[in-house]
PDB file of N, CA and C in Angstrom:
ATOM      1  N   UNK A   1      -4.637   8.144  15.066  1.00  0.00           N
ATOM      2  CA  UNK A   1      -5.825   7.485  14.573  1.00  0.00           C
ATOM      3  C   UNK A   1      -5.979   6.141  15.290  1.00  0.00           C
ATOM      4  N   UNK A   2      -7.210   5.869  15.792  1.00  0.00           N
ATOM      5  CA  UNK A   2      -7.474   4.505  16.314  1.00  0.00           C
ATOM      6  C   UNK A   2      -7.217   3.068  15.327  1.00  0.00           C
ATOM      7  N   UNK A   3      -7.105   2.307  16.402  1.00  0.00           N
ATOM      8  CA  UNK A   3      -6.912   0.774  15.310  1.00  0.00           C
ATOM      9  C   UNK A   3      -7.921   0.868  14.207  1.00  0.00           C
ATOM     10  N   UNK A   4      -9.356   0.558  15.023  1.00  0.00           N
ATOM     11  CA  UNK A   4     -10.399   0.613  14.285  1.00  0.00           C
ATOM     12  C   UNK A   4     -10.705   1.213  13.112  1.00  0.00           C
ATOM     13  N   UNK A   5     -10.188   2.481  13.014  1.00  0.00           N
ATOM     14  CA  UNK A   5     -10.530   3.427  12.110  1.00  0.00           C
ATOM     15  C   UNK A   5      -9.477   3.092  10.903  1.00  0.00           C
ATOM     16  N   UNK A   6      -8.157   2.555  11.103  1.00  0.00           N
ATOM     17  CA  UNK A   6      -6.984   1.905  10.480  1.00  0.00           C
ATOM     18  C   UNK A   6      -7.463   0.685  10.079  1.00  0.00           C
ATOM     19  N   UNK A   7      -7.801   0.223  10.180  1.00  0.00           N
ATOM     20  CA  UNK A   7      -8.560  -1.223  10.200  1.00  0.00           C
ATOM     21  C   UNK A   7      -9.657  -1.515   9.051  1.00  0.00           C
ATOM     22  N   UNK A   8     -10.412  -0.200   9.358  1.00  0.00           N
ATOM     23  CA  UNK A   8     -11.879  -0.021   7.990  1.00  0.00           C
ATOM     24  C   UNK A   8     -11.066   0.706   6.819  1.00  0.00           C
ATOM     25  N   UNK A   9     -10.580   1.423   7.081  1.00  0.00           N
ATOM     26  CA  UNK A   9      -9.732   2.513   5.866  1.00  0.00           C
ATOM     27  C   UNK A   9      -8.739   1.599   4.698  1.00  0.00           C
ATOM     28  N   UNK A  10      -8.109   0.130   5.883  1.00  0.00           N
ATOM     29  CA  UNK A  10      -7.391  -0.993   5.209  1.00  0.00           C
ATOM     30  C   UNK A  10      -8.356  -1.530   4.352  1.00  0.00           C
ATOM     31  N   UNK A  11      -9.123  -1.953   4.875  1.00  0.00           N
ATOM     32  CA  UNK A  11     -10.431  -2.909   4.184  1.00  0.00           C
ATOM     33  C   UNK A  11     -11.102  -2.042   2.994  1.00  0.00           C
ATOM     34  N   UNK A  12     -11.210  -0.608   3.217  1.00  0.00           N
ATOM     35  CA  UNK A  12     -11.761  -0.070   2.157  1.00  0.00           C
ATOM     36  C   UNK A  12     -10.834  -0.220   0.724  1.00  0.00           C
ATOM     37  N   UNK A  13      -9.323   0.158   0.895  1.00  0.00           N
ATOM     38  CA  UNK A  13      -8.600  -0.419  -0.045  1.00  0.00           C
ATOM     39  C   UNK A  13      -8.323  -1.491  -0.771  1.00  0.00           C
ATOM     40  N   UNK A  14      -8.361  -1.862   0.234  1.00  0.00           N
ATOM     41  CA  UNK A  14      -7.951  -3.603  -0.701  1.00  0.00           C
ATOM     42  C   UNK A  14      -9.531  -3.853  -1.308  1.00  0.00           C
ATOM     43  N   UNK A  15     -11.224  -3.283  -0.733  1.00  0.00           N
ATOM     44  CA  UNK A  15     -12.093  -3.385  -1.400  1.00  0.00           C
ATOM     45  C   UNK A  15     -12.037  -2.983  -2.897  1.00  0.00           C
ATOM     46  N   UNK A  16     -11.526  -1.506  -2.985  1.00  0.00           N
ATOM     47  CA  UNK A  16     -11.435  -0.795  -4.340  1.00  0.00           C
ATOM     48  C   UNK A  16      -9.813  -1.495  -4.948  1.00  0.00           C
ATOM     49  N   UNK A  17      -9.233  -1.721  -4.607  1.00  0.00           N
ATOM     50  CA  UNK A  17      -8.133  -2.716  -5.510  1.00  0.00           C
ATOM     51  C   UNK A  17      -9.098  -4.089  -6.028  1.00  0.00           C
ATOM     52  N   UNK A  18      -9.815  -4.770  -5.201  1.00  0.00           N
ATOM     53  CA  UNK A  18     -10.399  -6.011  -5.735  1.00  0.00           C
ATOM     54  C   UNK A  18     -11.271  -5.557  -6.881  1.00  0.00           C
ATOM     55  N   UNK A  19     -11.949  -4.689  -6.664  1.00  0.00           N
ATOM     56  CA  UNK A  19     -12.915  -4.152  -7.069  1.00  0.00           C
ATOM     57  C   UNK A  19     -12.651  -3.544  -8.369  1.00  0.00           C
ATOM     58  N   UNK A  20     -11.113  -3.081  -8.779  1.00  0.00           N
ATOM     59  CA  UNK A  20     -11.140  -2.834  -9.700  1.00  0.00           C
ATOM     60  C   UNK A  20      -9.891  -3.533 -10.330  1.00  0.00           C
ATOM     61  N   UNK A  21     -10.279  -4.638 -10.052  1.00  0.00           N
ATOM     62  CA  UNK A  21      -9.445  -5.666 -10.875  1.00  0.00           C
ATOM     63  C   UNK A  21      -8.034  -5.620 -10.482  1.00  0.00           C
ATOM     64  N   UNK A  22      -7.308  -5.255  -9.405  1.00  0.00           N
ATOM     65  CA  UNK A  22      -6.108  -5.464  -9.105  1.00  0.00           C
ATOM     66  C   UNK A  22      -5.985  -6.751  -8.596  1.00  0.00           C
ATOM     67  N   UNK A  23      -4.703  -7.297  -8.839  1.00  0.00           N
ATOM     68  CA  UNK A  23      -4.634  -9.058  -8.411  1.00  0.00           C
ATOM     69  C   UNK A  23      -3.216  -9.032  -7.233  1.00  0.00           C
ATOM     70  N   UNK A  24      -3.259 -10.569  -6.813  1.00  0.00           N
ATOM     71  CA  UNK A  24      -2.325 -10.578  -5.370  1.00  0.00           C
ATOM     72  C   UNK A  24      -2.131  -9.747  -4.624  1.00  0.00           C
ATOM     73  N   UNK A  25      -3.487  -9.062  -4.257  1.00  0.00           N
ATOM     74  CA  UNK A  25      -3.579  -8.214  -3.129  1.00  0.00           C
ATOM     75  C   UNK A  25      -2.951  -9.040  -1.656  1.00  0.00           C
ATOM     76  N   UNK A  26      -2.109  -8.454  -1.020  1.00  0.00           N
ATOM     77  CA  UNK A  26      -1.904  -8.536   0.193  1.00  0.00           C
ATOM     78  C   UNK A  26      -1.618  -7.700   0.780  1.00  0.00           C
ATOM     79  N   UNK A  27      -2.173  -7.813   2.436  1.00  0.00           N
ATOM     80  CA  UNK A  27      -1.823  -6.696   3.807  1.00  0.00           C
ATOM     81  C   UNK A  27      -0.625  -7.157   4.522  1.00  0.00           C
ATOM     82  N   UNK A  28       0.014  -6.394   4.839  1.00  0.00           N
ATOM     83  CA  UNK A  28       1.233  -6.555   6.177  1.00  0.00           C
ATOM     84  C   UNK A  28       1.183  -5.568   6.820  1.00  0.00           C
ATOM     85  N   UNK A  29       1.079  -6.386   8.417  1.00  0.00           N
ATOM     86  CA  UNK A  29       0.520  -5.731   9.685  1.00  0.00           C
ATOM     87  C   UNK A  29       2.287  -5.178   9.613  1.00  0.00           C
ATOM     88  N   UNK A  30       2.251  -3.916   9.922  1.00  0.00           N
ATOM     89  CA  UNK A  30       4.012  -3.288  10.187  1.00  0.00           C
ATOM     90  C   UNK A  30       3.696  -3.391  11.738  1.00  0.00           C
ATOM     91  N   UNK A  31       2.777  -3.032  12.728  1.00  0.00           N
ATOM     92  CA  UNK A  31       2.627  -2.560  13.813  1.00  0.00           C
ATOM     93  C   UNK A  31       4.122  -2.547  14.707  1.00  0.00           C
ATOM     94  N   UNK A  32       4.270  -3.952  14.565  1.00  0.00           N
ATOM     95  CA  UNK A  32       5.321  -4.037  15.484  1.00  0.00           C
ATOM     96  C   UNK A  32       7.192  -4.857  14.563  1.00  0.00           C
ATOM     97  N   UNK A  33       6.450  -4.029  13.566  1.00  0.00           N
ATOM     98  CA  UNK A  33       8.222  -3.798  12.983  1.00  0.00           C
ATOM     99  C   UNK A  33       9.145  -2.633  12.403  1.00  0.00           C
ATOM    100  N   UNK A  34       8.360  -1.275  12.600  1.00  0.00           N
ATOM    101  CA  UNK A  34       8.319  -0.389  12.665  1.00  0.00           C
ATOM    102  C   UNK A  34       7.351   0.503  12.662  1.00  0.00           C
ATOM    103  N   UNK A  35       7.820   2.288  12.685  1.00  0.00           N
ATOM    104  CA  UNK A  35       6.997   3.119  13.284  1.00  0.00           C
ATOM    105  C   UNK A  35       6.682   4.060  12.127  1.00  0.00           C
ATOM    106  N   UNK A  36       6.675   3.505  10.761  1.00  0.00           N
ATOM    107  CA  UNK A  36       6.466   4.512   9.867  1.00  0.00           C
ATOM    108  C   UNK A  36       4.524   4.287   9.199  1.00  0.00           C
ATOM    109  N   UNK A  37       4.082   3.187   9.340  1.00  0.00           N
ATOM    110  CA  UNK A  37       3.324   3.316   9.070  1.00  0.00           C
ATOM    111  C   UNK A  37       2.661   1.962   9.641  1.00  0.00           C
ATOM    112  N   UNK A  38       1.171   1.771  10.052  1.00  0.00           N
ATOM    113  CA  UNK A  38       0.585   0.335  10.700  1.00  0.00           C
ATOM    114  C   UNK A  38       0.570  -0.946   9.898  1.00  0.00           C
ATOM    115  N   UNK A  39       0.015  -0.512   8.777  1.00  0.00           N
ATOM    116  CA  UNK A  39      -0.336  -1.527   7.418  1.00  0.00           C
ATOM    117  C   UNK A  39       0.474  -1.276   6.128  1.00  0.00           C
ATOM    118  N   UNK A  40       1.173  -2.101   5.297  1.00  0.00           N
ATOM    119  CA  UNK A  40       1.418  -2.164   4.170  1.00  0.00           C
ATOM    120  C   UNK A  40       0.512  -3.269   3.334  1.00  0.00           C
ATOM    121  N   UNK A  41      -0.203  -2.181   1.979  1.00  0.00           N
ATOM    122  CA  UNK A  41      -0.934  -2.926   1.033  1.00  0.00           C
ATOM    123  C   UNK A  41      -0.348  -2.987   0.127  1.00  0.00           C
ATOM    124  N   UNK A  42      -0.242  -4.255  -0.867  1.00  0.00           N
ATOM    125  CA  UNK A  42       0.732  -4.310  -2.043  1.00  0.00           C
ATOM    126  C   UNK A  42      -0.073  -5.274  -2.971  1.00  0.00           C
ATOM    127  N   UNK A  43      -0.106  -4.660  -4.107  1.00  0.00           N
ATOM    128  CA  UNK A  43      -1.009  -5.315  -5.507  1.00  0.00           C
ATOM    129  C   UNK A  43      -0.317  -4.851  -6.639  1.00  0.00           C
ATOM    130  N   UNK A  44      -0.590  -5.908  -7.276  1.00  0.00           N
ATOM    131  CA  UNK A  44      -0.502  -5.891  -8.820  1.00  0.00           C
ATOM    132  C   UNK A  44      -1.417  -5.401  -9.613  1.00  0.00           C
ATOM    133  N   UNK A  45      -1.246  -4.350 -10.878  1.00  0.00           N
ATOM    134  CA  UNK A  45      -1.534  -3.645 -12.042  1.00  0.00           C
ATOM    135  C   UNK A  45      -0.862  -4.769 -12.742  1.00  0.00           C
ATOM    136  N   UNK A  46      -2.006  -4.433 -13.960  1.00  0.00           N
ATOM    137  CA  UNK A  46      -1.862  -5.235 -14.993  1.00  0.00           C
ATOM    138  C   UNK A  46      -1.218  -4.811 -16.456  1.00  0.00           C
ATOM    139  N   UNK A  47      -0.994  -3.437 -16.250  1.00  0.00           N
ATOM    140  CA  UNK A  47      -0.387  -2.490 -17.260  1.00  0.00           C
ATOM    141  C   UNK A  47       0.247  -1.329 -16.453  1.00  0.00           C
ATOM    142  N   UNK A  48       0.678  -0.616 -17.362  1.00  0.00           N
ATOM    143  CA  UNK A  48       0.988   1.436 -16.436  1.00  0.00           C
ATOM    144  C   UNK A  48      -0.390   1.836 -16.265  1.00  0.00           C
ATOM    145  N   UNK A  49      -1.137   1.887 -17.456  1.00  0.00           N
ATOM    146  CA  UNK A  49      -2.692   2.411 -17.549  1.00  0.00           C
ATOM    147  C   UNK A  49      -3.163   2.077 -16.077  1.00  0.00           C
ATOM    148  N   UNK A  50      -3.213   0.171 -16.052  1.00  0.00           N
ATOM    149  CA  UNK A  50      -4.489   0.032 -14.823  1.00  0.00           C
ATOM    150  C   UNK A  50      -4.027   0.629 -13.484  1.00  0.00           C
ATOM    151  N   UNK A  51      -1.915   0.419 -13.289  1.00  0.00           N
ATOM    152  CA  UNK A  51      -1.580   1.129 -12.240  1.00  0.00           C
ATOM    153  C   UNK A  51      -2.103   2.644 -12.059  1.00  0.00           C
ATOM    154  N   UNK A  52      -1.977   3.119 -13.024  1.00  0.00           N
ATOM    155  CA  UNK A  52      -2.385   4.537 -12.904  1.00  0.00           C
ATOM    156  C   UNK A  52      -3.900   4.745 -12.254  1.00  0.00           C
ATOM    157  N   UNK A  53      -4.596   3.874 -12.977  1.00  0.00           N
ATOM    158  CA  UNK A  53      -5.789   4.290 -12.609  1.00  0.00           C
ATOM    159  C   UNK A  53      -6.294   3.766 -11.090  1.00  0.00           C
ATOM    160  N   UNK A  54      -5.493   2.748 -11.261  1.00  0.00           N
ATOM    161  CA  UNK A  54      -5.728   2.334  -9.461  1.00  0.00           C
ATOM    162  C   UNK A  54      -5.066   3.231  -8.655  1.00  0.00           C
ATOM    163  N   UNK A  55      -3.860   3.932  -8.550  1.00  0.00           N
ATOM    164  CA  UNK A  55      -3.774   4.924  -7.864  1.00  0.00           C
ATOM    165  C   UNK A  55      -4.323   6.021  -8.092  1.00  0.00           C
ATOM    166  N   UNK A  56      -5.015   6.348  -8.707  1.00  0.00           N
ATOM    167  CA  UNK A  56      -6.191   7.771  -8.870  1.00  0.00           C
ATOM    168  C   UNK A  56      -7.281   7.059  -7.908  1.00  0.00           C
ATOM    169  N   UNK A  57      -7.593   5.664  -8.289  1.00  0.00           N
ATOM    170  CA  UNK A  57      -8.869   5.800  -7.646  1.00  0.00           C
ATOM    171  C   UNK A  57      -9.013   6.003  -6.029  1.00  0.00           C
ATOM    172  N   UNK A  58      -8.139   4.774  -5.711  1.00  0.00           N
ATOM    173  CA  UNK A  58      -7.439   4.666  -4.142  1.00  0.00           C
ATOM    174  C   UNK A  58      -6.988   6.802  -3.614  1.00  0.00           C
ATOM    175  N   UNK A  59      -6.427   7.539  -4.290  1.00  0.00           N
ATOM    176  CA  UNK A  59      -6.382   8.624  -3.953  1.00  0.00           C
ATOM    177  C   UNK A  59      -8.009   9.245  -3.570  1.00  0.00           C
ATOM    178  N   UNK A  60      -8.627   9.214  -4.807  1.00  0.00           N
ATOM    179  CA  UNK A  60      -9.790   9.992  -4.209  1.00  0.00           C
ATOM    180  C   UNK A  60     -10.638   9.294  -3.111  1.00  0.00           C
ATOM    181  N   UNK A  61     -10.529   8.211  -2.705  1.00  0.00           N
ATOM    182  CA  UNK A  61     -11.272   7.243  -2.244  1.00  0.00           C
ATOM    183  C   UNK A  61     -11.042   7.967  -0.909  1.00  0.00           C
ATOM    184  N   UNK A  62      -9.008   8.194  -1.068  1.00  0.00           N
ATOM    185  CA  UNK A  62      -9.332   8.718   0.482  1.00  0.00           C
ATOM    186  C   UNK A  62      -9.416   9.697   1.147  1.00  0.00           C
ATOM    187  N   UNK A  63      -9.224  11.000  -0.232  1.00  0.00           N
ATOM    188  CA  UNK A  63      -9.651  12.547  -0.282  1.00  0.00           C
ATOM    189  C   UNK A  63     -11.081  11.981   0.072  1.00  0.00           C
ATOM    190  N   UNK A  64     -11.637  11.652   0.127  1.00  0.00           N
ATOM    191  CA  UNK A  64     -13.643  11.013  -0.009  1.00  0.00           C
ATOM    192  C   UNK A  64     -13.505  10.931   1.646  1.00  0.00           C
ATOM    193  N   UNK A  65     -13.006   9.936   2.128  1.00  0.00           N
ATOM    194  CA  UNK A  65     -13.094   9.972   3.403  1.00  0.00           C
ATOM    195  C   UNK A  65     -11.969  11.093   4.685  1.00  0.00           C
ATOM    196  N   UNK A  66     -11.387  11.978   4.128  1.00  0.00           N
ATOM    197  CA  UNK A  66     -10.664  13.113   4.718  1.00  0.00           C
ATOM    198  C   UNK A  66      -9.546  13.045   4.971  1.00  0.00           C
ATOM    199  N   UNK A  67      -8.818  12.078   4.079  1.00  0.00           N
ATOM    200  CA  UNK A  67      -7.610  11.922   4.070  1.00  0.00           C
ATOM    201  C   UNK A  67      -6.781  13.404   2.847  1.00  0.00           C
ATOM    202  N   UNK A  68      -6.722  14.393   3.431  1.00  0.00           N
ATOM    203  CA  UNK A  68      -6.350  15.442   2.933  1.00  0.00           C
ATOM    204  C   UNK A  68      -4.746  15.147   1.912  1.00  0.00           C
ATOM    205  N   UNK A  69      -4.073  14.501   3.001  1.00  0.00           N
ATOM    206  CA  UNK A  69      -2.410  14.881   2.882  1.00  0.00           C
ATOM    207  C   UNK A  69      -1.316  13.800   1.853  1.00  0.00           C
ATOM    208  N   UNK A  70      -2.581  12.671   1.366  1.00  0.00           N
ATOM    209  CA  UNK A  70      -1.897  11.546   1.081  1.00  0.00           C
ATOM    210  C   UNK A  70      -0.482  11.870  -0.432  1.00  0.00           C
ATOM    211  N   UNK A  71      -0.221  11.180   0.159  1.00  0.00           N
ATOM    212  CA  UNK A  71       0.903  11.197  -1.237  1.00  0.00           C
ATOM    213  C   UNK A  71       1.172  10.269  -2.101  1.00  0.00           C
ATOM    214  N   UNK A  72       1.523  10.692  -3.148  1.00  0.00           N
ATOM    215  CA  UNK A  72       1.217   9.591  -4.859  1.00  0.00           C
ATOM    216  C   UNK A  72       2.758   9.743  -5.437  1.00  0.00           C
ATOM    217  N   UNK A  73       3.697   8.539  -5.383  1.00  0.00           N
ATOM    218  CA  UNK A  73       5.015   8.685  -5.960  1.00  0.00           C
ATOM    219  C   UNK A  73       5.185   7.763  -6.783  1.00  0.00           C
ATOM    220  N   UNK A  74       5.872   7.812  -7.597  1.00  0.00           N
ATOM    221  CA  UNK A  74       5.989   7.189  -8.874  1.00  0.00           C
ATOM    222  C   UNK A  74       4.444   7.344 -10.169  1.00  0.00           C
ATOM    223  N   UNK A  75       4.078   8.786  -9.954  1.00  0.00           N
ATOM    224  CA  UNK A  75       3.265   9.198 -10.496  1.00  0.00           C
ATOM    225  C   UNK A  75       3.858   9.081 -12.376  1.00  0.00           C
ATOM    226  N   UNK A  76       5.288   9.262 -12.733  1.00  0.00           N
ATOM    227  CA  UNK A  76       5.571   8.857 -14.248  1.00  0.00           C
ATOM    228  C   UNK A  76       6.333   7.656 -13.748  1.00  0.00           C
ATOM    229  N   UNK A  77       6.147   6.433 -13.527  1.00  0.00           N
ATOM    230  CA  UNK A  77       6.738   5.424 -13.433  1.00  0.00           C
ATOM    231  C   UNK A  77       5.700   4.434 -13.713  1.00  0.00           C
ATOM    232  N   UNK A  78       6.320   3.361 -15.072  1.00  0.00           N
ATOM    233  CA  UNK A  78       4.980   2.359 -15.119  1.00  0.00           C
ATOM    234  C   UNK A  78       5.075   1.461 -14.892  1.00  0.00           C
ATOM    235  N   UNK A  79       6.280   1.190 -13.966  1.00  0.00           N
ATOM    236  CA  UNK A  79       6.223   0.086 -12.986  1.00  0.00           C
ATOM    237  C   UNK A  79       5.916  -0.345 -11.799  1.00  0.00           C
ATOM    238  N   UNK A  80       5.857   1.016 -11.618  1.00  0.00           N
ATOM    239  CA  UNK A  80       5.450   0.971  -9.473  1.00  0.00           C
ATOM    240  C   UNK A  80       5.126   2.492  -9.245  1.00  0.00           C
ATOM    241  N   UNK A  81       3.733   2.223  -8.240  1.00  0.00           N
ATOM    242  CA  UNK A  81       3.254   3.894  -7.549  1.00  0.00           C
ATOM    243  C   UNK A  81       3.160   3.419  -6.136  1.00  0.00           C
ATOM    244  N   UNK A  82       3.287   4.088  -5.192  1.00  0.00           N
ATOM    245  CA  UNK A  82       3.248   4.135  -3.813  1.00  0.00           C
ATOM    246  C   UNK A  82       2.415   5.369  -3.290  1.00  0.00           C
ATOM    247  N   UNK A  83       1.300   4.435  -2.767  1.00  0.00           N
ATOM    248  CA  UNK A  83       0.679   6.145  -1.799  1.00  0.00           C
ATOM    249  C   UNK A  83       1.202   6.129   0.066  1.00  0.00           C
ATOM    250  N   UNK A  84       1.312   7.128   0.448  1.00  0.00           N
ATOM    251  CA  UNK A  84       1.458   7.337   1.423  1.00  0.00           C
ATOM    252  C   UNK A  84       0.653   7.975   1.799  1.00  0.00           C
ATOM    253  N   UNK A  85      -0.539   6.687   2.720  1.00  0.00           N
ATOM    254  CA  UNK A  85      -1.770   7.129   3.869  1.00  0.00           C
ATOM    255  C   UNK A  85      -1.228   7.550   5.304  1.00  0.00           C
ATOM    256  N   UNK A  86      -0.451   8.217   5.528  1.00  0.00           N
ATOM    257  CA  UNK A  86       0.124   8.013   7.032  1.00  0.00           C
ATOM    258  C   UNK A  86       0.436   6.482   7.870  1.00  0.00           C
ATOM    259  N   UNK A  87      -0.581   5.872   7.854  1.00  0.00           N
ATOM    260  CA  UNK A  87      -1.093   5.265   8.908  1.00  0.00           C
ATOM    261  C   UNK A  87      -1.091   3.597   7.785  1.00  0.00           C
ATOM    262  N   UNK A  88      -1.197   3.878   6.492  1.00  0.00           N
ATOM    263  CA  UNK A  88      -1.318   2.746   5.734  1.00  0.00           C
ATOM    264  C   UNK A  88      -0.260   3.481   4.560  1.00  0.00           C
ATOM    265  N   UNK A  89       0.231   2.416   4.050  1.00  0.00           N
ATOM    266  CA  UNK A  89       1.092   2.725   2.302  1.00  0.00           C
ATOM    267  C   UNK A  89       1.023   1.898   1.744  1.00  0.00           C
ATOM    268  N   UNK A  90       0.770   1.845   0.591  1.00  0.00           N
ATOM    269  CA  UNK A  90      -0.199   0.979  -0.615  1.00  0.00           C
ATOM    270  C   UNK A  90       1.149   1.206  -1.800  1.00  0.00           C
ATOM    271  N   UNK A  91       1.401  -0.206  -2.116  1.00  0.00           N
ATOM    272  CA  UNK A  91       2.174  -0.551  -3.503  1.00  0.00           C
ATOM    273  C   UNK A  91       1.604  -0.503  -4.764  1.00  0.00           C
ATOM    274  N   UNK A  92       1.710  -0.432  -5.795  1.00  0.00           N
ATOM    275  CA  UNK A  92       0.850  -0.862  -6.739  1.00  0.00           C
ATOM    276  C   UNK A  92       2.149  -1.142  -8.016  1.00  0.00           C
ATOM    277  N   UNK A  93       2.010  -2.526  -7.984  1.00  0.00           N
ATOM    278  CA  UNK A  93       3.031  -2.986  -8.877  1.00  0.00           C
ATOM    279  C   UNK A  93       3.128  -3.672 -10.142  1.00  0.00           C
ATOM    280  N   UNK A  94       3.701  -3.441 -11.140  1.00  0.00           N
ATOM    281  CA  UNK A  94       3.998  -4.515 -12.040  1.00  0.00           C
ATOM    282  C   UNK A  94       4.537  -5.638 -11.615  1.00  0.00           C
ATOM    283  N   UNK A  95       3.753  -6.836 -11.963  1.00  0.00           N
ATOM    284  CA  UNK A  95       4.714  -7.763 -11.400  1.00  0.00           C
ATOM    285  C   UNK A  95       5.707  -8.373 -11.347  1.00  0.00           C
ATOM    286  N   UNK A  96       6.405  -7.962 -13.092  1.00  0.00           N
ATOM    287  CA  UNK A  96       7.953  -8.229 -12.629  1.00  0.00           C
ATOM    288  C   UNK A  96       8.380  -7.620 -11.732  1.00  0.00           C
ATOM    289  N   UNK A  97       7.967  -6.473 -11.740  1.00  0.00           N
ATOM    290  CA  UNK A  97       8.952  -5.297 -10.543  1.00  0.00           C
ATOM    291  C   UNK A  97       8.557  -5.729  -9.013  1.00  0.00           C
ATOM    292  N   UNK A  98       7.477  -6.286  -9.056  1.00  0.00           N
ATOM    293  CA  UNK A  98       7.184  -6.599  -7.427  1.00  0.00           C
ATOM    294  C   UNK A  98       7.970  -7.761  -7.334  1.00  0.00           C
ATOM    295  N   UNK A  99       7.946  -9.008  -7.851  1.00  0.00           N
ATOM    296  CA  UNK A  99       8.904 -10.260  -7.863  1.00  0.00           C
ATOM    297  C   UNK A  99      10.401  -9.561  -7.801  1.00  0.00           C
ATOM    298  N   UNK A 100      11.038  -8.610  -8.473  1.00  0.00           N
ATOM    299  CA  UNK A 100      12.030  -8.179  -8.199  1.00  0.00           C
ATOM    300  C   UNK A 100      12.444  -7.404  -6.549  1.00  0.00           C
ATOM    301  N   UNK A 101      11.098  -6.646  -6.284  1.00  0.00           N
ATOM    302  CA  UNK A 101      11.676  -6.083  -4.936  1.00  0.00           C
ATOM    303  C   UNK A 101      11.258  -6.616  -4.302  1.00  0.00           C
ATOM    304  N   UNK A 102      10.328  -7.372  -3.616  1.00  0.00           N
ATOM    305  CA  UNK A 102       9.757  -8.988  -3.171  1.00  0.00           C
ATOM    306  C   UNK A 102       9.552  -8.411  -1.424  1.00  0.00           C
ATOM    307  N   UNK A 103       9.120  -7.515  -1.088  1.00  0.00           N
ATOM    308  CA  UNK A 103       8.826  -6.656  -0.179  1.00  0.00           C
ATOM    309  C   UNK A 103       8.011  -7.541   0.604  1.00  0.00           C
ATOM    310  N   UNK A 104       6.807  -8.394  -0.102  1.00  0.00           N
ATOM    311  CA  UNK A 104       6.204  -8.741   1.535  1.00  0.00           C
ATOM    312  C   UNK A 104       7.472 -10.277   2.331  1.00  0.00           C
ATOM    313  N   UNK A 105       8.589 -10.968   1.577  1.00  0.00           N
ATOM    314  CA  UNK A 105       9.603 -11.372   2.166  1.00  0.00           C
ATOM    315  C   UNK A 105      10.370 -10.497   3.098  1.00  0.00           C
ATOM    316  N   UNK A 106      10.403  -9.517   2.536  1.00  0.00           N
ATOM    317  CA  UNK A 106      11.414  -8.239   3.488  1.00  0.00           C
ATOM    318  C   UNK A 106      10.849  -7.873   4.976  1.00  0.00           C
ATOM    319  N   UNK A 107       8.957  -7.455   4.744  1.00  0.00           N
ATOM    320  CA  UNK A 107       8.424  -6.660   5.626  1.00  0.00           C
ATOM    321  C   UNK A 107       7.327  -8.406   6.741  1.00  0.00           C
ATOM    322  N   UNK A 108       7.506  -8.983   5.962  1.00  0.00           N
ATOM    323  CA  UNK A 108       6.820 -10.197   7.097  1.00  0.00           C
ATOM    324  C   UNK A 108       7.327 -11.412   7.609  1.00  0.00           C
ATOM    325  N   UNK A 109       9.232 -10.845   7.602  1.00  0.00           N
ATOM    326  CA  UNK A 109      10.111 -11.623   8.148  1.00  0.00           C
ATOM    327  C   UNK A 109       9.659 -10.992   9.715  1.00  0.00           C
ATOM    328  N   UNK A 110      10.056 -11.900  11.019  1.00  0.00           N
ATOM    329  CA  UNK A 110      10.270 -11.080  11.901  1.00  0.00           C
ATOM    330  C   UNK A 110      11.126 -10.163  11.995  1.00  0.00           C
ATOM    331  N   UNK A 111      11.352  -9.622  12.671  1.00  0.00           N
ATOM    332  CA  UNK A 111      12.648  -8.409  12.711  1.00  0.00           C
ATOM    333  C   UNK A 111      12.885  -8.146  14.485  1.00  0.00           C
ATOM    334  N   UNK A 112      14.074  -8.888  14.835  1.00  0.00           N
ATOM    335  CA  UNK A 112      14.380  -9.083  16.660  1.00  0.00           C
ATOM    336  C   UNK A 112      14.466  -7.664  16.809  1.00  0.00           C
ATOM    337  N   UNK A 113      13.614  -7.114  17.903  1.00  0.00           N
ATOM    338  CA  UNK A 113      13.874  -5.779  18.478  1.00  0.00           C
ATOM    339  C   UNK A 113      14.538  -4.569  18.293  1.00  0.00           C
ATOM    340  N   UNK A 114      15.770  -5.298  18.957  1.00  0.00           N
ATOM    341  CA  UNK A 114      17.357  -4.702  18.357  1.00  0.00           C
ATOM    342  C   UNK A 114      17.526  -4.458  17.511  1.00  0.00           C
ATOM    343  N   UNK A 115      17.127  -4.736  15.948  1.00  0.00           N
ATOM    344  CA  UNK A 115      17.604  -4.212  14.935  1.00  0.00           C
ATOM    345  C   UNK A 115      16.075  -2.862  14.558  1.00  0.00           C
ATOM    346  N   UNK A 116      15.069  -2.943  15.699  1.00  0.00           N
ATOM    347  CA  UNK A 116      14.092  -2.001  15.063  1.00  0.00           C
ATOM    348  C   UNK A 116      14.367  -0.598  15.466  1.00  0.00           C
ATOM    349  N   UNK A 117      15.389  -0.517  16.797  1.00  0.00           N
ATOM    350  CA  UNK A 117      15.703   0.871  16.718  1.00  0.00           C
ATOM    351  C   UNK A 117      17.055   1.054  16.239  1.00  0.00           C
ATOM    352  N   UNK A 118      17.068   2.068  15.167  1.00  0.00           N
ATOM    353  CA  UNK A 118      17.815   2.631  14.336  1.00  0.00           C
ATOM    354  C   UNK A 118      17.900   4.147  14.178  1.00  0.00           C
TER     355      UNK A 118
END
């Protein structure tokens, strides 16, 4: 998939997270700290309920635009869901649990070369 097309598909998310009331939305460019995915999006739910429903919506959003294959984990967990867009993967957290795994410290440290192939 092109940047571009990675790029609008990002923006469409974090639109429908704002949009439906998810808070401390942030992006991290992965591009060049590994090869599993371009973008990591990570937000806060304000309950299990709103997590839930923000990952339903973000799912169809991208069944809507032909994202066939995505995947939804921590589907009974009401602390944290993760989709896997290929190309983007989206957090959706309680925020104790995000302050606990504190991921955009982890993923927007640099990371020297050498330790990226593994």
């Amino acid at each position: 998939m092109q940047i571009k097309e990675i790029n609008k598909i990002k923006e469409e998310i974090e639109k429908v997270l704002n949009d439906n009331k998810a808070t401390e939305i942030k992006s991290i460019n992965l591009k060049d700290k590994t090869s599993i995915a371009d973008f990591m999006i990570i937000a806060n739910g304000n309950s299990s309920r709103h997590m839930q429903a923000l990952s339903e919506i973000i799912m169809e959003k991208l069944k809507k635009i032909g994202f066939e294959n995505c995947h939804l984990e921590g589907k009974d967990s009401s602390d944290w869901k993760l989709i896997d867009a290929k190309d983007i993967i989206v957090h959706i957290f309680h925020p104790e649990k995000r302050s606990f795994y504190d991921l955009e410290k982890m993923w927007s440290e640099l990371i020297p070369k050498e330790r990226l192939i593994i």
